[in-house]
Protein backbone atom coordinates (compact mmCIF):
# COMPACT_ATOMS: atom_id res chain seq x y z
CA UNK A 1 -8.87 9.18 -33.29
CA UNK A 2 -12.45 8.53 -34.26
CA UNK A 3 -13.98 5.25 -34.48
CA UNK A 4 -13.31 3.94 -37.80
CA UNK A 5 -16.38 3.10 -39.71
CA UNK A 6 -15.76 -0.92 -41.64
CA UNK A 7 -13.32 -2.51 -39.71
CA UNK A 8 -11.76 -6.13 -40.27
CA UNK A 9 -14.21 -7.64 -37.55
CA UNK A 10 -17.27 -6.36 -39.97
CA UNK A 11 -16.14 -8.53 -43.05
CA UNK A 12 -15.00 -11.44 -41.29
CA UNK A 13 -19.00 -11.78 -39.01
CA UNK A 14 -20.22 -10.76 -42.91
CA UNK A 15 -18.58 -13.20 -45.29
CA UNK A 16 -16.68 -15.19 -41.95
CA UNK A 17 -18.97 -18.05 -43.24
CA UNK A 18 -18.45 -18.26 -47.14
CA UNK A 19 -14.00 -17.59 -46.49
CA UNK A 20 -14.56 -20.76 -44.25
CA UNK A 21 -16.42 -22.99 -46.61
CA UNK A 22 -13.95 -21.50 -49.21
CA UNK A 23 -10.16 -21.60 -47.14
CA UNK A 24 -10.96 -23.13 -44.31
CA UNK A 25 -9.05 -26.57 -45.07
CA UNK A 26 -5.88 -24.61 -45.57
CA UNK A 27 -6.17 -22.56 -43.01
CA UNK A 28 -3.59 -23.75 -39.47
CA UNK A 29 -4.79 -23.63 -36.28
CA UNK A 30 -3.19 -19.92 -35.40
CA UNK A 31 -4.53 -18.83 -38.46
CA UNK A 32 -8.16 -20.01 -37.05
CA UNK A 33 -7.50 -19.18 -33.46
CA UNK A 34 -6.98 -15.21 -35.02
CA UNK A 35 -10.25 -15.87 -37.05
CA UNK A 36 -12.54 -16.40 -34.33
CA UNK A 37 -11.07 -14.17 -31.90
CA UNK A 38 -11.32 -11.36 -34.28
CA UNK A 39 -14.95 -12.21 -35.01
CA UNK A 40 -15.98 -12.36 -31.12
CA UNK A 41 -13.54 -9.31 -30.14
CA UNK A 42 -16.05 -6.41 -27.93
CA UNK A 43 -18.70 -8.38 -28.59
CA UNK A 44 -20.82 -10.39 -26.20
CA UNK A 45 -19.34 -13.55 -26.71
CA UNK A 46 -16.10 -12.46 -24.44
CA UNK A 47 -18.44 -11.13 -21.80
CA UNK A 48 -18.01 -6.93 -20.74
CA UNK A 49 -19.55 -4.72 -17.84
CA UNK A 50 -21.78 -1.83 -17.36
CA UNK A 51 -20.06 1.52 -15.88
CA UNK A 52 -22.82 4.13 -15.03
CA UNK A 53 -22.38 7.63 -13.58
CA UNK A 54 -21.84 8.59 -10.08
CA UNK A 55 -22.70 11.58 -10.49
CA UNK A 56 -26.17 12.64 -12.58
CA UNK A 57 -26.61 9.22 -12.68
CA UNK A 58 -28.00 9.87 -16.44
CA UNK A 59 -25.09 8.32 -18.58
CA UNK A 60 -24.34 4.65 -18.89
CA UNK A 61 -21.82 2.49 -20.89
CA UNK A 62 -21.84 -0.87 -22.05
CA UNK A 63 -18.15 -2.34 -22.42
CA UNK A 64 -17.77 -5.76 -24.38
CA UNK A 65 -14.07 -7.16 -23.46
CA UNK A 66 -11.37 -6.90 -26.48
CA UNK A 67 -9.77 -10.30 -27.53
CA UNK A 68 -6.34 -9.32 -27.18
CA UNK A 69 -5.35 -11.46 -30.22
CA UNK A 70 -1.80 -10.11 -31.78
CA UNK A 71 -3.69 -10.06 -34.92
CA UNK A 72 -6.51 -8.01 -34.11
CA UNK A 73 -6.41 -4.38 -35.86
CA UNK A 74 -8.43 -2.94 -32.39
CA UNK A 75 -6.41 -4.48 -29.61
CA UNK A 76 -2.69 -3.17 -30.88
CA UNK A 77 -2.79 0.05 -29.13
CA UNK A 78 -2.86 -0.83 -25.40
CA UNK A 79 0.12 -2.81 -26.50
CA UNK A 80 2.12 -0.48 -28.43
CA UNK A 81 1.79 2.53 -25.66
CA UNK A 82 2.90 0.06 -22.84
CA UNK A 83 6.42 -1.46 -25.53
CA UNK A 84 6.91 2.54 -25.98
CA UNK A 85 7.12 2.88 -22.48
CA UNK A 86 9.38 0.19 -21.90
CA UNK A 87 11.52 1.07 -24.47
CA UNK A 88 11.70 4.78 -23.78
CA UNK A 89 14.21 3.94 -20.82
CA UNK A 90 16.62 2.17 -22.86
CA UNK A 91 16.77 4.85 -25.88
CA UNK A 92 20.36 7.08 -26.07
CA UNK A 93 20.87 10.42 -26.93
CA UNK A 94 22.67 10.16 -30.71
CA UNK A 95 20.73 10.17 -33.63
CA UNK A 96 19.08 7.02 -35.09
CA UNK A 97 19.02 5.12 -38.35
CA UNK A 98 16.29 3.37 -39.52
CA UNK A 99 17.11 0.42 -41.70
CA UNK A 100 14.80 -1.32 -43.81
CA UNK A 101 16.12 -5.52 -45.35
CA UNK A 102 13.79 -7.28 -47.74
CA UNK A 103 13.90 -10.27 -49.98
CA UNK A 104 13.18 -10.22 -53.45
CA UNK A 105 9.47 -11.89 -54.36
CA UNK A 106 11.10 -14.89 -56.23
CA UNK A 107 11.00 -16.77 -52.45
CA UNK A 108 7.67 -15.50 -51.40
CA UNK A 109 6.39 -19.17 -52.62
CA UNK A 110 8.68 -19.95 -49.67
CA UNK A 111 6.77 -18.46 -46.83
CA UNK A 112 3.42 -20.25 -46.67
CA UNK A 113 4.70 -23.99 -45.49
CA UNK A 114 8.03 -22.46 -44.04
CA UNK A 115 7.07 -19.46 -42.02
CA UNK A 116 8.88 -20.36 -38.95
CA UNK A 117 11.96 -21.04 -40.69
CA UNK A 118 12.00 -18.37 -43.30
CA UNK A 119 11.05 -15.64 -41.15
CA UNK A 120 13.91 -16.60 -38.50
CA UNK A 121 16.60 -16.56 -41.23
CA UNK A 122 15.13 -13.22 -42.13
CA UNK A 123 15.96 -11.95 -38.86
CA UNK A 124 19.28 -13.60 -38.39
CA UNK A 125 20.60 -12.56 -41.44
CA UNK A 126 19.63 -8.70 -41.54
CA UNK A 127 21.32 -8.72 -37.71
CA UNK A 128 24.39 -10.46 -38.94
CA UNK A 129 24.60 -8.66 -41.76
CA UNK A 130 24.24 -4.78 -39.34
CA UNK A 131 27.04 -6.24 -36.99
CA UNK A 132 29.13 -7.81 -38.76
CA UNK A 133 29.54 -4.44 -41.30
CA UNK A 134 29.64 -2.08 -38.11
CA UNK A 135 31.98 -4.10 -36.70
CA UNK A 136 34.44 -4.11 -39.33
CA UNK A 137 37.14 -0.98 -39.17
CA UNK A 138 37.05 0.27 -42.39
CA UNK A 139 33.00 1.13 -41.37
CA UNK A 140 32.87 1.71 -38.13
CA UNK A 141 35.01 -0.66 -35.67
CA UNK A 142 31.97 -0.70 -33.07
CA UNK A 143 29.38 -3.30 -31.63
CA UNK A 144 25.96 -1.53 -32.22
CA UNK A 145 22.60 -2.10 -30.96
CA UNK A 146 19.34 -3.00 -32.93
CA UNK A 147 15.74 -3.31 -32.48
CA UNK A 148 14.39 -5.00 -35.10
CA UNK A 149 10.68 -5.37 -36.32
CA UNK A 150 9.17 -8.19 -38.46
CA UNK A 151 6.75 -7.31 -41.22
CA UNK A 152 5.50 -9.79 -43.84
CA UNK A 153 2.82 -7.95 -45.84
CA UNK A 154 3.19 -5.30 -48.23
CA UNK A 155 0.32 -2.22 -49.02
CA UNK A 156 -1.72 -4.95 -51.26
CA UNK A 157 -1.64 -7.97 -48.49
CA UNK A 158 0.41 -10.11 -50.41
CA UNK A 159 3.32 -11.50 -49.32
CA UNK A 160 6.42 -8.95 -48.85
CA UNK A 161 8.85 -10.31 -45.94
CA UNK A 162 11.43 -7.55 -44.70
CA UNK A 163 12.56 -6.37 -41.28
CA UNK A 164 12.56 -3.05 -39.66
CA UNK A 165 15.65 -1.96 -38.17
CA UNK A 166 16.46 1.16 -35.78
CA UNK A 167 19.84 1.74 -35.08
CA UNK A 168 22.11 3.98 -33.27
CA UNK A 169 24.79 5.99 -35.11
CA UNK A 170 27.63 5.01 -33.26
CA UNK A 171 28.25 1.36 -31.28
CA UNK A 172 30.51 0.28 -28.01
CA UNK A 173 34.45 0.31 -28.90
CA UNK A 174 35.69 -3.40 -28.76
CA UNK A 175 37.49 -2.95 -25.23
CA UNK A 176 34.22 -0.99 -24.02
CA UNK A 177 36.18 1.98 -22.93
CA UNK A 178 34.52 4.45 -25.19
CA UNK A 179 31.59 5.41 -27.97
CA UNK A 180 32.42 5.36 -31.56
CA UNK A 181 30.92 7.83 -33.35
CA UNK A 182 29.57 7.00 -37.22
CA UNK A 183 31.89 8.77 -39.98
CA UNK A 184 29.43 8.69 -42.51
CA UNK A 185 25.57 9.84 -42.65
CA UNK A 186 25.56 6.37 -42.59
CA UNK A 187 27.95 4.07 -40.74
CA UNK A 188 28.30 2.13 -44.33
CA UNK A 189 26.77 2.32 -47.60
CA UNK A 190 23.76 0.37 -48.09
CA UNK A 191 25.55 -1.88 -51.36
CA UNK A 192 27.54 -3.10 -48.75
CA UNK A 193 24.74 -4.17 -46.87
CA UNK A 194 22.77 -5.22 -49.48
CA UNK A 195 25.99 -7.43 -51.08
CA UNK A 196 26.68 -9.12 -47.38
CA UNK A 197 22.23 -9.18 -46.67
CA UNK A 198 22.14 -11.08 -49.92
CA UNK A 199 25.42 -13.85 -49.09
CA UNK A 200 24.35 -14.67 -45.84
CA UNK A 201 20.61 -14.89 -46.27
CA UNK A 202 20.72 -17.27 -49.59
CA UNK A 203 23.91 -18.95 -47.46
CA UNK A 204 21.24 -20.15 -44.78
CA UNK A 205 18.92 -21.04 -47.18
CA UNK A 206 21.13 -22.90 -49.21
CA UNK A 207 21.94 -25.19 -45.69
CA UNK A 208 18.30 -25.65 -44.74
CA UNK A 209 17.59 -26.83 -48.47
CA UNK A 210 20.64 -29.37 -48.47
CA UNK A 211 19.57 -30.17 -44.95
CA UNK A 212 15.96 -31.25 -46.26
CA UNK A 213 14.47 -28.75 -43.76
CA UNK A 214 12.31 -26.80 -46.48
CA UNK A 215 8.80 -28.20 -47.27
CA UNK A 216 8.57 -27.77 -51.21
CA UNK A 217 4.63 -28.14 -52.01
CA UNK A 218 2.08 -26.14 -54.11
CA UNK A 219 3.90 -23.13 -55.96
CA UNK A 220 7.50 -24.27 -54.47
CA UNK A 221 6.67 -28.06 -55.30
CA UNK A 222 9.32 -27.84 -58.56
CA UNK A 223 11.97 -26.72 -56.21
CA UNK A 224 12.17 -29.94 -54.83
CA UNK A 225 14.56 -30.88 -58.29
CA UNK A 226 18.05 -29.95 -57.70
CA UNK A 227 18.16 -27.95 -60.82
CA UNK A 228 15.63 -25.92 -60.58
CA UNK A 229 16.44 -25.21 -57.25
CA UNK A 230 20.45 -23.98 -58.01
CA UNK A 231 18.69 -21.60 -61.06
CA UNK A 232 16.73 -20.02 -58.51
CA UNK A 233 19.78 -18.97 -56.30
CA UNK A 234 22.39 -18.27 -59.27
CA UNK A 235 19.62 -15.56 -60.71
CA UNK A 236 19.34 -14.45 -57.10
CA UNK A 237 23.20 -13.94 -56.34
CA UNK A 238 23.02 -12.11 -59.63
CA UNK A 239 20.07 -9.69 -58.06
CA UNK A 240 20.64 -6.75 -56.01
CA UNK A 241 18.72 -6.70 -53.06
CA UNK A 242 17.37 -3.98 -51.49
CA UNK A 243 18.40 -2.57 -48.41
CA UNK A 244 17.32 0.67 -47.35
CA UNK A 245 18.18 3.37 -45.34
CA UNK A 246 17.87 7.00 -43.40
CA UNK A 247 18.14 8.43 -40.23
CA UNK A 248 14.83 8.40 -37.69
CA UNK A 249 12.15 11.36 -37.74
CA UNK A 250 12.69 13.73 -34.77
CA UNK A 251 14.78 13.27 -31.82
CA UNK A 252 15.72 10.13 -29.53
CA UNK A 253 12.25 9.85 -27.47
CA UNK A 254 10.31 10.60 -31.13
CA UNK A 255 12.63 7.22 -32.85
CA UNK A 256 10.86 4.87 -30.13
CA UNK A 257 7.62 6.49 -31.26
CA UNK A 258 8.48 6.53 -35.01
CA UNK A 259 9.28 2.75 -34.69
CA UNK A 260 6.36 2.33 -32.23
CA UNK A 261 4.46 2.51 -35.46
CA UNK A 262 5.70 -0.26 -37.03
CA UNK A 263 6.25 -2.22 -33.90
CA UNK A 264 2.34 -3.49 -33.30
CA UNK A 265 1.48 -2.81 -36.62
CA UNK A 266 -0.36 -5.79 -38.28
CA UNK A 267 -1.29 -6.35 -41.79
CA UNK A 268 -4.21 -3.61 -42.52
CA UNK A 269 -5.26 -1.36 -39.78
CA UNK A 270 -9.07 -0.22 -39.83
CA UNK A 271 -8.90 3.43 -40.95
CA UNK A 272 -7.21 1.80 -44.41
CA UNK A 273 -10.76 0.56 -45.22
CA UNK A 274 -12.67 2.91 -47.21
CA UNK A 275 -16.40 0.81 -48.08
CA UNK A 276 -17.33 -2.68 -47.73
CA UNK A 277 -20.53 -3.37 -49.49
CA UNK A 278 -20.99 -6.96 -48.10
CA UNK A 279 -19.15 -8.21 -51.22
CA UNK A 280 -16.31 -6.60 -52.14
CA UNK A 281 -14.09 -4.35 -49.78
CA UNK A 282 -12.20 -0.78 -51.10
CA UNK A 283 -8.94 -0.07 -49.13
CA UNK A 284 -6.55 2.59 -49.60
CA UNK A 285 -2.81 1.27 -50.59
CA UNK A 286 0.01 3.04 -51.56
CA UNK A 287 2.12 1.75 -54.59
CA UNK A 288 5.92 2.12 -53.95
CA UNK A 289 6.75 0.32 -57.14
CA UNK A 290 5.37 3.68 -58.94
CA UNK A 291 6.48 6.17 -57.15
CA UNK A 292 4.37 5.65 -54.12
CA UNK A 293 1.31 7.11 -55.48
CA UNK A 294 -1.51 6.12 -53.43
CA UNK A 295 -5.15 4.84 -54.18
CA UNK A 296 -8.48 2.66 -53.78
CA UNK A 297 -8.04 -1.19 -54.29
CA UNK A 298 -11.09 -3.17 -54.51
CA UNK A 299 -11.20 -7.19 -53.74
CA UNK A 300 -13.44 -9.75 -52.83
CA UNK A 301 -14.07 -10.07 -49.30
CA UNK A 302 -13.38 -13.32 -49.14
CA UNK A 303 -9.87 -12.44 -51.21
CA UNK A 304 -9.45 -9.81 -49.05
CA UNK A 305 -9.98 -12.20 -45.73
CA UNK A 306 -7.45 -14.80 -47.31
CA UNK A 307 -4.73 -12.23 -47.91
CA UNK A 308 -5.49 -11.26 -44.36
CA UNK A 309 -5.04 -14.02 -42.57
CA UNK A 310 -2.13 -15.54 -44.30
CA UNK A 311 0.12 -12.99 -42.25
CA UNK A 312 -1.10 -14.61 -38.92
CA UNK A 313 2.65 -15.95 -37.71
CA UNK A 314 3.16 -19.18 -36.00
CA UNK A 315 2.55 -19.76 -31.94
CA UNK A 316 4.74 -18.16 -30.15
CA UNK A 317 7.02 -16.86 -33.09
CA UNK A 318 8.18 -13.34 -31.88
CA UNK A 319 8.23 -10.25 -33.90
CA UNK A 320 10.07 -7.85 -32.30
CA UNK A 321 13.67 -8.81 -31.21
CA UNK A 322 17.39 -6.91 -30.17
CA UNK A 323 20.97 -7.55 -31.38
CA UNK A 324 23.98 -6.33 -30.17
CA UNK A 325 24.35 -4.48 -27.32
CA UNK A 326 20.76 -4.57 -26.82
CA UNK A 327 20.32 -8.31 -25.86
CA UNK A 328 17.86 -9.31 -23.04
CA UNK A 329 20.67 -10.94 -20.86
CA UNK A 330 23.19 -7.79 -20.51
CA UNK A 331 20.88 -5.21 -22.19
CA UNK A 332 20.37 -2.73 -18.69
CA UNK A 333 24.24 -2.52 -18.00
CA UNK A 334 25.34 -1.94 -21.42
CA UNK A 335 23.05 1.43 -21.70
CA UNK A 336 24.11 2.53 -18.73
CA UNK A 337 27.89 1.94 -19.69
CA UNK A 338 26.85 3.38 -23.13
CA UNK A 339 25.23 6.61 -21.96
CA UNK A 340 28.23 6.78 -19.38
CA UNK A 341 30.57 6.95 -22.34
CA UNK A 342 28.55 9.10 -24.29
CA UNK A 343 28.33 11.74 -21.28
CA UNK A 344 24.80 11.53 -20.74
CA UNK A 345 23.77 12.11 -16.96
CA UNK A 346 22.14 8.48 -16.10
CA UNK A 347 18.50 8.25 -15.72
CA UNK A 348 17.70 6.50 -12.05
CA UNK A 349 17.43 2.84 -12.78
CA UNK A 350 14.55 0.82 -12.01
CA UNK A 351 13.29 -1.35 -8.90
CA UNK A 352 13.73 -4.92 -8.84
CA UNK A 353 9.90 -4.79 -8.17
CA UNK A 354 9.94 -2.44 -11.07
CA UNK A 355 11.82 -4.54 -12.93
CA UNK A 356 9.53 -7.91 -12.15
CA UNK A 357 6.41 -5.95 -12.98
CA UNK A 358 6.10 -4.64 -16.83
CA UNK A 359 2.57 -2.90 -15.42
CA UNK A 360 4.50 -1.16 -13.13
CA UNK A 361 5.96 1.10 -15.71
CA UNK A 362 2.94 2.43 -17.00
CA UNK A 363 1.51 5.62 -15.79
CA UNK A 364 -1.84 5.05 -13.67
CA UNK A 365 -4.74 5.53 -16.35
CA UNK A 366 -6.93 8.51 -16.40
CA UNK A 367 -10.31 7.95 -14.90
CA UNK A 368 -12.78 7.09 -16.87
CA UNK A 369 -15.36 10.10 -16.63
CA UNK A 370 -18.80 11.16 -17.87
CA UNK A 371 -19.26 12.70 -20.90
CA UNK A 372 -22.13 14.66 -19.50
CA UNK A 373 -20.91 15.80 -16.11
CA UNK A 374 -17.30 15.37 -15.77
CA UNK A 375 -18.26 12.47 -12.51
CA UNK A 376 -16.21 9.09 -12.01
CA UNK A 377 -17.81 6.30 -14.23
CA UNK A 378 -18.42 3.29 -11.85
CA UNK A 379 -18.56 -0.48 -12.79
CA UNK A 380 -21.97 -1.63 -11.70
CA UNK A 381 -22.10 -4.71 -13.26
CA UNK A 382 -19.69 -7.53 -14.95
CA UNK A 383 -21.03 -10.18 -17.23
CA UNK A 384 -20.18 -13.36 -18.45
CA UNK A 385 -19.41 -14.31 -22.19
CA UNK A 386 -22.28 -15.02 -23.85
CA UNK A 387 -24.77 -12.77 -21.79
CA UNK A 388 -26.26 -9.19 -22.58
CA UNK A 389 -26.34 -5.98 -20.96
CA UNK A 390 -29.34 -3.96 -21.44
CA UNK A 391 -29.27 -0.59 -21.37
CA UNK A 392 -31.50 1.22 -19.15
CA UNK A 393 -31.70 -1.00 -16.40
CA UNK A 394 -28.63 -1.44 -14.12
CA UNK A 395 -30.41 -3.61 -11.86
CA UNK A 396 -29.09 -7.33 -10.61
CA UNK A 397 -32.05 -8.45 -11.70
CA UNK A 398 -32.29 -7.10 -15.21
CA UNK A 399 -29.15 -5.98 -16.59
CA UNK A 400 -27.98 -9.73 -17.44
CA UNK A 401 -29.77 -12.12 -19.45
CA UNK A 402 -28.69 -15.09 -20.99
CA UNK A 403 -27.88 -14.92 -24.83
């Protein structure tokens, strides 16, 4: 895919300055630490190196080094292909769901002060909510397995909290001995998820509220009276919530690439961006509220930065987690008993080396060659952050020079 043309990094070293002086003060320091390592990413403020041709000797590259930030729209993909890998081993051969939970706006003046919070009772009540319904008889009488996805932005940037879901059509009897296949093109109607989504989401916030573990400021601030509060969650219990559902694209090795899209996906990726004039920025969004008919939207950069960054999630908050049979601490022997089951020949399991090493299960990558004679590129040179390469000269003495 070709080099966008305006990418994220471009506004933020463009109006970087005049979003500071204008949201800096309510900005955290993740939300910062994303800032300036999207304005430094391949640039040569994280340092790079100098391949050149071993062959005609007539083509060389300078490389700046990518800042690796979770946030960054350019440094996603590295990540994504080596999750697909990983995940690729643990995928079964029965068709897939994919499930989509999301809360209604009325608590998006939630999410700013309680991110942490919020976002892990979104996750623990869409997985409840998926095993707890599978589990019951009249659905499906099985444990099943999940791999669920965070996302908290919606086409426009602003705030729209909901969780991807893929899931198996079928789950693990409850003594083990045997796969239960889904009944329905769906193992239960999405009301049903929606009605038990709804209970045991506004059930969890109800306890954190009457636990005094909310922080009620700005937009929320009149939730802090009792009242007002109890309003909000009677109109919401009256609400239906929306839940949706349909089976994966394509086979099982396509679902882990289908989801692989949403997986490392962060709030706008580059090749959304349509013009950026220094001022204002055009990016293509897709309206789902009206009939998903798509279009330009035009904001102020510095809007556009705010909206941006407010989807930065706290330190060490993680995004992508299993349920079910797919939990980290028994997740390798319940595939294997599950593809057993199913009658699927077992793939050979991995190393403990294997196992220790994530790089290890990555296929050696190609070798970097030259566009004009097909020769090995060489590093000739590595330098520091803050120095320069120029091109040229591959020298020790004049390749490097001090910014």
């Amino acid at each position: 895919m070709a080099r966008p043309p305006i990418e994220v990094a471009d506004i933020v070293r463009v109006q970087g300055a005049r979003f500071l002086e204008k949201y800096g003060s309510s900005l955290n320091f993740e939300q910062k630490k994303a800032f300036r390592a999207i304005q430094a990413c391949r640039t040569a403020a994280l340092g790079g190196h100098l391949d050149y041709c071993s062959g005609c000797g007539q083509y060389e590259k300078i490389s700046y080094n990518s800042c690796r930030n979770r946030n960054c729209p350019k440094c996603q993909a590295g990540l994504r292909q080596r999750w697909i890998a990983q995940r690729e081993r643990e995928v079964l051969s029965v068709p897939y769901f994919h499930v989509v939970f999301s809360v209604p706006h009325e608590l998006n003046v939630l999410v700013r002060d309680n991110q942490r919070l919020f976002y892990g009772l979104l996750f623990k009540a869409s997985s409840k909510t998926a095993l707890e319904v599978a589990a019951d008889p009249q659905w499906l009488g099985a444990q099943i397995g999940i791999l669920s996805t965070l996302h908290t932005w919606g086409q426009n940037l602003l705030a729209h909290p909901h969780i991807h879901c893929v899931i198996p059509q079928g789950g693990l009897a409850p003594d083990q001995k045997r796969w239960v296949h889904a009944r329905y093109r769906f193992f239960a109607p999405v009301k049903v998820l929606s009605k038990v989504f709804r209970g045991k989401f506004l059930g969890g916030l109800i306890k954190l509220y009457r636990k005094k573990k909310l922080r009620l400021a700005g937009p929320a601030a009149c939730l802090q009276d009792e009242k007002c509060f109890a309003a909000l969650m009677r109109r919401l219990y009256k609400k239906a919530w929306v839940v949706y559902a349909k089976p994966a694209f394509g086979g099982p090795m396509q679902v882990i690439r289908y989801l692989g899209r949403y997986t490392h996906r962060v709030a706008i990726s580059n090749h959304r961006i349509q013009n950026f004039d220094g001022e204002k920025v055009t990016f293509l969004w897709k309206d789902y509220a009206h009939e998903s008919r798509q279009g330009p939207m035009t904001l102020e950069a510095t809007e556009f930065l705010r909206r941006f960054f407010t989807h930065v999630l706290p330190k060490g908050f993680v995004r992508i987690r299993q349920f079910g049979f797919l939990v980290n601490r028994f997740r390798a022997k319940r595939i294997e008993l599950c593809r057993r089951l199913i009658g699927e020949q077992l793939q050979p399991g991995p190393t403990s080396e294997q196992q220790q090493s994530p790089d290890s299960e990555l296929p050696e990558p190609p070798a970097w060659r030259c566009p004009l004679c097909g020769a090995r590129m060489i590093t000739v040179r590595i330098f520091k952050p803050g120095e320069w390469c120029s091109r040229g000269d591959f020298s020790d003495e004049k390749v490097c020079s001090a910014a």
